[in-house]
PDB file of N, CA and C in Angstrom:
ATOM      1  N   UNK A   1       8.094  12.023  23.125  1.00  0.00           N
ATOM      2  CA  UNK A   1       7.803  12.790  21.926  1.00  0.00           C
ATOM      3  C   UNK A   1       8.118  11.986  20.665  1.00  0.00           C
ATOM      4  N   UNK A   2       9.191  10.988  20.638  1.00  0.00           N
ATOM      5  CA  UNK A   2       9.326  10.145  19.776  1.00  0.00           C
ATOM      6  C   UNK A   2       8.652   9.358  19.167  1.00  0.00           C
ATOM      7  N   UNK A   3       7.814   8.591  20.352  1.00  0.00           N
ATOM      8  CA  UNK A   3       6.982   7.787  20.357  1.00  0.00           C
ATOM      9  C   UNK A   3       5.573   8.567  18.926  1.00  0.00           C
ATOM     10  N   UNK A   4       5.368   9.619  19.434  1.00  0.00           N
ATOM     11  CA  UNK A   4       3.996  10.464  19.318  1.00  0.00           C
ATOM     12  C   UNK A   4       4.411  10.780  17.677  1.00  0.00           C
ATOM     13  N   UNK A   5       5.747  11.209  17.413  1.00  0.00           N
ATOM     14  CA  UNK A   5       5.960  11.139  15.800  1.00  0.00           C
ATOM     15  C   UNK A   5       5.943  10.071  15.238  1.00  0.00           C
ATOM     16  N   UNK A   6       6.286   9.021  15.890  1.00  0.00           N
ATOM     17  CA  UNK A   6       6.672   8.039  14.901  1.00  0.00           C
ATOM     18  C   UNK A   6       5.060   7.628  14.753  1.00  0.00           C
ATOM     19  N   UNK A   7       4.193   7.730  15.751  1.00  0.00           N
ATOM     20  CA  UNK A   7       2.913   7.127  15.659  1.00  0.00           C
ATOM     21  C   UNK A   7       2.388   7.731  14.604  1.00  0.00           C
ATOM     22  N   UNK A   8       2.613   8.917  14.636  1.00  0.00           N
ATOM     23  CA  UNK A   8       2.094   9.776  13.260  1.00  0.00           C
ATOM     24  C   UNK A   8       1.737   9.880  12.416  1.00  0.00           C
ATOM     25  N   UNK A   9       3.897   9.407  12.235  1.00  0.00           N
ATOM     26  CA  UNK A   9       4.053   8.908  10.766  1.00  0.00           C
ATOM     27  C   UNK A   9       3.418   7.693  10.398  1.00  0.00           C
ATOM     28  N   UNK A  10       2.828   6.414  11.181  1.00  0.00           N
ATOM     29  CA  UNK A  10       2.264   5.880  10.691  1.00  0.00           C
ATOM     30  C   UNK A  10       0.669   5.456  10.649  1.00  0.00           C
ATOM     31  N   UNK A  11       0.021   6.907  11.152  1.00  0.00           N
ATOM     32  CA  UNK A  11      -0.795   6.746  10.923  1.00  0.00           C
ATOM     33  C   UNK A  11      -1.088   7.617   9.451  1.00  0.00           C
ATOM     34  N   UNK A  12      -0.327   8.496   9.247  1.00  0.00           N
ATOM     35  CA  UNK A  12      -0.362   9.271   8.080  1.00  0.00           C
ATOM     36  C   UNK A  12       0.342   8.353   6.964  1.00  0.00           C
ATOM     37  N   UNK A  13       0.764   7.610   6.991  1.00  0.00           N
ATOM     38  CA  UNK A  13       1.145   6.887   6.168  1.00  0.00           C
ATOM     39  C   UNK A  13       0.005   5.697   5.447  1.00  0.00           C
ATOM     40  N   UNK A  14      -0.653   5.371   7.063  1.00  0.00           N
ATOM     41  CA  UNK A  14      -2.294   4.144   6.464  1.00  0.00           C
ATOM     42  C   UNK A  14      -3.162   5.550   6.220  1.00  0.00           C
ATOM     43  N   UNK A  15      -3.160   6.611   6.156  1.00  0.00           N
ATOM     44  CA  UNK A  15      -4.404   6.842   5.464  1.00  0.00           C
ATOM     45  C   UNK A  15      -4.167   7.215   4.055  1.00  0.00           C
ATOM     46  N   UNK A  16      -2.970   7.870   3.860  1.00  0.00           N
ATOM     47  CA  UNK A  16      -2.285   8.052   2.757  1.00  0.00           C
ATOM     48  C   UNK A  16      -3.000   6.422   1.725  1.00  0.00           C
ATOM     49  N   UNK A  17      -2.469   5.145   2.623  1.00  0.00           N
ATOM     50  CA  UNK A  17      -3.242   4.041   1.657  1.00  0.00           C
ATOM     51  C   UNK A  17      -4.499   3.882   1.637  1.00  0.00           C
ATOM     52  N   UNK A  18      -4.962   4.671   2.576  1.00  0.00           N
ATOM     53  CA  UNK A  18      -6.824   4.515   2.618  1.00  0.00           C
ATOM     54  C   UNK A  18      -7.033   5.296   1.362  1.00  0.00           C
ATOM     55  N   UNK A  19      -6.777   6.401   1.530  1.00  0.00           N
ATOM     56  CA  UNK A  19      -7.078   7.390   0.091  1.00  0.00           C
ATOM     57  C   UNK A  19      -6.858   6.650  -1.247  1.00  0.00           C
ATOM     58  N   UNK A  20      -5.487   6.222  -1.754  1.00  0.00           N
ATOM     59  CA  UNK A  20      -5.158   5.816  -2.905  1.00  0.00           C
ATOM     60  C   UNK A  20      -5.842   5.033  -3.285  1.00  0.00           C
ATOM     61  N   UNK A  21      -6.060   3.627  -2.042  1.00  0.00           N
ATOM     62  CA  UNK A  21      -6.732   2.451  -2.424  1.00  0.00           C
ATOM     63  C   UNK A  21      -8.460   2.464  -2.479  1.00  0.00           C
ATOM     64  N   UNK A  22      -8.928   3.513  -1.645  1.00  0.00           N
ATOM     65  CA  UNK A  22     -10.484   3.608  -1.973  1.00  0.00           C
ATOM     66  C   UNK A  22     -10.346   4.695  -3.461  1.00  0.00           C
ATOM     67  N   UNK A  23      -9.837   5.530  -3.799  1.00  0.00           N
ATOM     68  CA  UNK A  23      -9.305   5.866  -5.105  1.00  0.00           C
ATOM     69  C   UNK A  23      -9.603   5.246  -6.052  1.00  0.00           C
ATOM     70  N   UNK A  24      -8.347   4.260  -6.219  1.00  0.00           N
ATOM     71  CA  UNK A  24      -8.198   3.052  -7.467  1.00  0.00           C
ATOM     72  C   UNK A  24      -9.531   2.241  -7.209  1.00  0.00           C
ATOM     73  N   UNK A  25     -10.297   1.770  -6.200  1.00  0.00           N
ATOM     74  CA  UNK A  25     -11.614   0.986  -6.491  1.00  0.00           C
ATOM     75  C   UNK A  25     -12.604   1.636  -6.912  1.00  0.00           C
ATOM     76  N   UNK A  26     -12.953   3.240  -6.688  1.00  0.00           N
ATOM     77  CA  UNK A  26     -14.060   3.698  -6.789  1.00  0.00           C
ATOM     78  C   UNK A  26     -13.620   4.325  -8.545  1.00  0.00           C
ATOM     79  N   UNK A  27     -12.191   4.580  -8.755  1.00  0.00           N
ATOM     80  CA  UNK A  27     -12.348   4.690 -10.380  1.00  0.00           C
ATOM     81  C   UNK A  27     -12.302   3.445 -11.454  1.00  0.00           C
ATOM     82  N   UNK A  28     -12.718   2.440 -10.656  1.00  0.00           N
ATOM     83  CA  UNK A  28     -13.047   1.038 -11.539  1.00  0.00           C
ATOM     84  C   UNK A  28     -14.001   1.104 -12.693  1.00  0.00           C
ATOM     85  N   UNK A  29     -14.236   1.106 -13.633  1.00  0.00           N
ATOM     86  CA  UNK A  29     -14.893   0.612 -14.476  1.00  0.00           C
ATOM     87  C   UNK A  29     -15.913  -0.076 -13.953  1.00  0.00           C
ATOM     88  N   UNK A  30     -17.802  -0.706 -14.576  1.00  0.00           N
ATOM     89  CA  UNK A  30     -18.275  -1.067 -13.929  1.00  0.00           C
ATOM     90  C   UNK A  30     -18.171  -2.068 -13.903  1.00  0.00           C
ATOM     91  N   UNK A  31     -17.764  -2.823 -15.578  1.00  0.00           N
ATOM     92  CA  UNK A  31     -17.434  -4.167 -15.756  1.00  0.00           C
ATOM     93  C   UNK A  31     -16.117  -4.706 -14.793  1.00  0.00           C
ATOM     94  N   UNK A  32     -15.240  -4.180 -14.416  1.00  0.00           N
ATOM     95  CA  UNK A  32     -14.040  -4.554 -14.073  1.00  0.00           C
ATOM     96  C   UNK A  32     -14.312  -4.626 -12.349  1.00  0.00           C
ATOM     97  N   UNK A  33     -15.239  -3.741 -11.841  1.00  0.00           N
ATOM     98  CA  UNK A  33     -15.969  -4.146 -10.727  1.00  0.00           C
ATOM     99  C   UNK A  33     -16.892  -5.051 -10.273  1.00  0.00           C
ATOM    100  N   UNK A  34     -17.611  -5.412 -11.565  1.00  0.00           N
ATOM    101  CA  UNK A  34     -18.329  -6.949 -11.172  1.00  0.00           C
ATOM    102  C   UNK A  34     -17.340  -8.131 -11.867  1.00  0.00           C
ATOM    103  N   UNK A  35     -16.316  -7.857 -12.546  1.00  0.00           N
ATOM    104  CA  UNK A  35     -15.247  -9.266 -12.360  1.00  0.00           C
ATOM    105  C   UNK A  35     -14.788  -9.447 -11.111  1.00  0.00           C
ATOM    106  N   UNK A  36     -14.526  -8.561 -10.396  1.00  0.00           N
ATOM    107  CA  UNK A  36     -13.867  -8.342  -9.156  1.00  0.00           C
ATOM    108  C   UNK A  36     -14.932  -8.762  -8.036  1.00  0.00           C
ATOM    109  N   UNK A  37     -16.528  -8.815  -8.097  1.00  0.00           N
ATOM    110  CA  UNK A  37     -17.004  -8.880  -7.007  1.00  0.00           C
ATOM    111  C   UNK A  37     -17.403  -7.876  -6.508  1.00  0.00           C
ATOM    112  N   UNK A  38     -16.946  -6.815  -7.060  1.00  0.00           N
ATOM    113  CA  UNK A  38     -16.914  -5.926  -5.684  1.00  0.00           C
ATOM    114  C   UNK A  38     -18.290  -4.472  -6.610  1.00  0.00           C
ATOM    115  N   UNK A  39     -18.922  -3.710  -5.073  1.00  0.00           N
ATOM    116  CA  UNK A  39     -19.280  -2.407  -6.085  1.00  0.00           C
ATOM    117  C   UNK A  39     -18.619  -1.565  -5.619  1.00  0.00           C
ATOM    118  N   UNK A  40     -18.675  -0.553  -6.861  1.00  0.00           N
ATOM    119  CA  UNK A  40     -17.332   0.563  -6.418  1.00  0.00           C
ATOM    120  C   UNK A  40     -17.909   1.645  -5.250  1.00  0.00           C
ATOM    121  N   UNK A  41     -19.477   1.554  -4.951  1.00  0.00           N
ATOM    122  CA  UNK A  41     -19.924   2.215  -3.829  1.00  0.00           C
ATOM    123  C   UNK A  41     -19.619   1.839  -2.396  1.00  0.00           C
ATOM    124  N   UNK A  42     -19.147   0.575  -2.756  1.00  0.00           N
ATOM    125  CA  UNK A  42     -18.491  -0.297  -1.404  1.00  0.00           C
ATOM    126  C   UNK A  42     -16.888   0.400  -1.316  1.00  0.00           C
ATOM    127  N   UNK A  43     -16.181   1.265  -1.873  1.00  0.00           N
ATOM    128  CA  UNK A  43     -14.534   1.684  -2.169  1.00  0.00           C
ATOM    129  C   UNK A  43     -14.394   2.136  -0.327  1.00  0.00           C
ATOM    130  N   UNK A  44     -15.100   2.933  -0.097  1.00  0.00           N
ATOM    131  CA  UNK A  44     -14.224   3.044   1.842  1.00  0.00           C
ATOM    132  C   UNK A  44     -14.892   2.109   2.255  1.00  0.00           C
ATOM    133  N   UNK A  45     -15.596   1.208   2.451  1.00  0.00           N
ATOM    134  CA  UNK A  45     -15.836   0.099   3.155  1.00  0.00           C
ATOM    135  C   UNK A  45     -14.365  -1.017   2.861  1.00  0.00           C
ATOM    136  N   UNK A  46     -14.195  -1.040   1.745  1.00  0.00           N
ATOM    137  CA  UNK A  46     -13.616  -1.880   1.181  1.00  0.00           C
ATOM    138  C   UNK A  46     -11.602  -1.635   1.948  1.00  0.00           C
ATOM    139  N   UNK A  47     -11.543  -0.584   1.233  1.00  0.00           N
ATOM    140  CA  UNK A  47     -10.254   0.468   1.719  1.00  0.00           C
ATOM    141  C   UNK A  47      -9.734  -0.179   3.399  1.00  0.00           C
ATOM    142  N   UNK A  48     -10.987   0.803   3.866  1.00  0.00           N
ATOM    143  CA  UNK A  48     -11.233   0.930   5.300  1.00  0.00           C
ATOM    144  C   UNK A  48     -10.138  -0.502   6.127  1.00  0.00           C
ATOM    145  N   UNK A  49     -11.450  -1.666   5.381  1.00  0.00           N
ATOM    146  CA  UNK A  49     -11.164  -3.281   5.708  1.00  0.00           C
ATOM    147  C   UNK A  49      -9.665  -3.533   5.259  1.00  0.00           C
ATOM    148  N   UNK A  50      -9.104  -3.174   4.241  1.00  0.00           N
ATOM    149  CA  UNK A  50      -7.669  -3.708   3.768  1.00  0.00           C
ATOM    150  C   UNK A  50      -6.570  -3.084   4.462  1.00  0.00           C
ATOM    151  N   UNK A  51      -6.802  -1.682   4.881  1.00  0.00           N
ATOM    152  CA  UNK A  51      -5.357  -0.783   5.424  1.00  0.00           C
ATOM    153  C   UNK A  51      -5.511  -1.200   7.371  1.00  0.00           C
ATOM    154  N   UNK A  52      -6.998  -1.012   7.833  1.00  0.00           N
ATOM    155  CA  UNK A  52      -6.722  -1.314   9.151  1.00  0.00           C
ATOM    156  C   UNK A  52      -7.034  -2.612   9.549  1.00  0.00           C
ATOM    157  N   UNK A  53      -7.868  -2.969   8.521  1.00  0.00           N
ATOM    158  CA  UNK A  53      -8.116  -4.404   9.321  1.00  0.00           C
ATOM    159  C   UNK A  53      -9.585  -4.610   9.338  1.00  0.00           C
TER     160      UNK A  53
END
């Protein structure tokens, strides 16, 4: 049962960073998104790639 919380907690913990971090990219500015490379329609692709891999 230990095992099964602690897994939990960390899976609730990476999505917790999936949220914030596709968040902060998709409220980018548009200019501040093409300095970056990136489009902000790409934010859970992007997310996705940084928290799991």
């Amino acid at each position: 049962m230990k095992n099964f919380i602690a897994n939990y907690r960390a899976y609730a913990a990476k999505k917790a960073l999936y949220r914030r971090t596709r968040d902060e990219i998709a409220q980018l500015s548009l200019s501040e998104s093409l300095d970056l490379g990136i489009y902000p329609g790409d934010a859970e692709r992007i997310a996705r790639q940084a928290v799991w891999g």
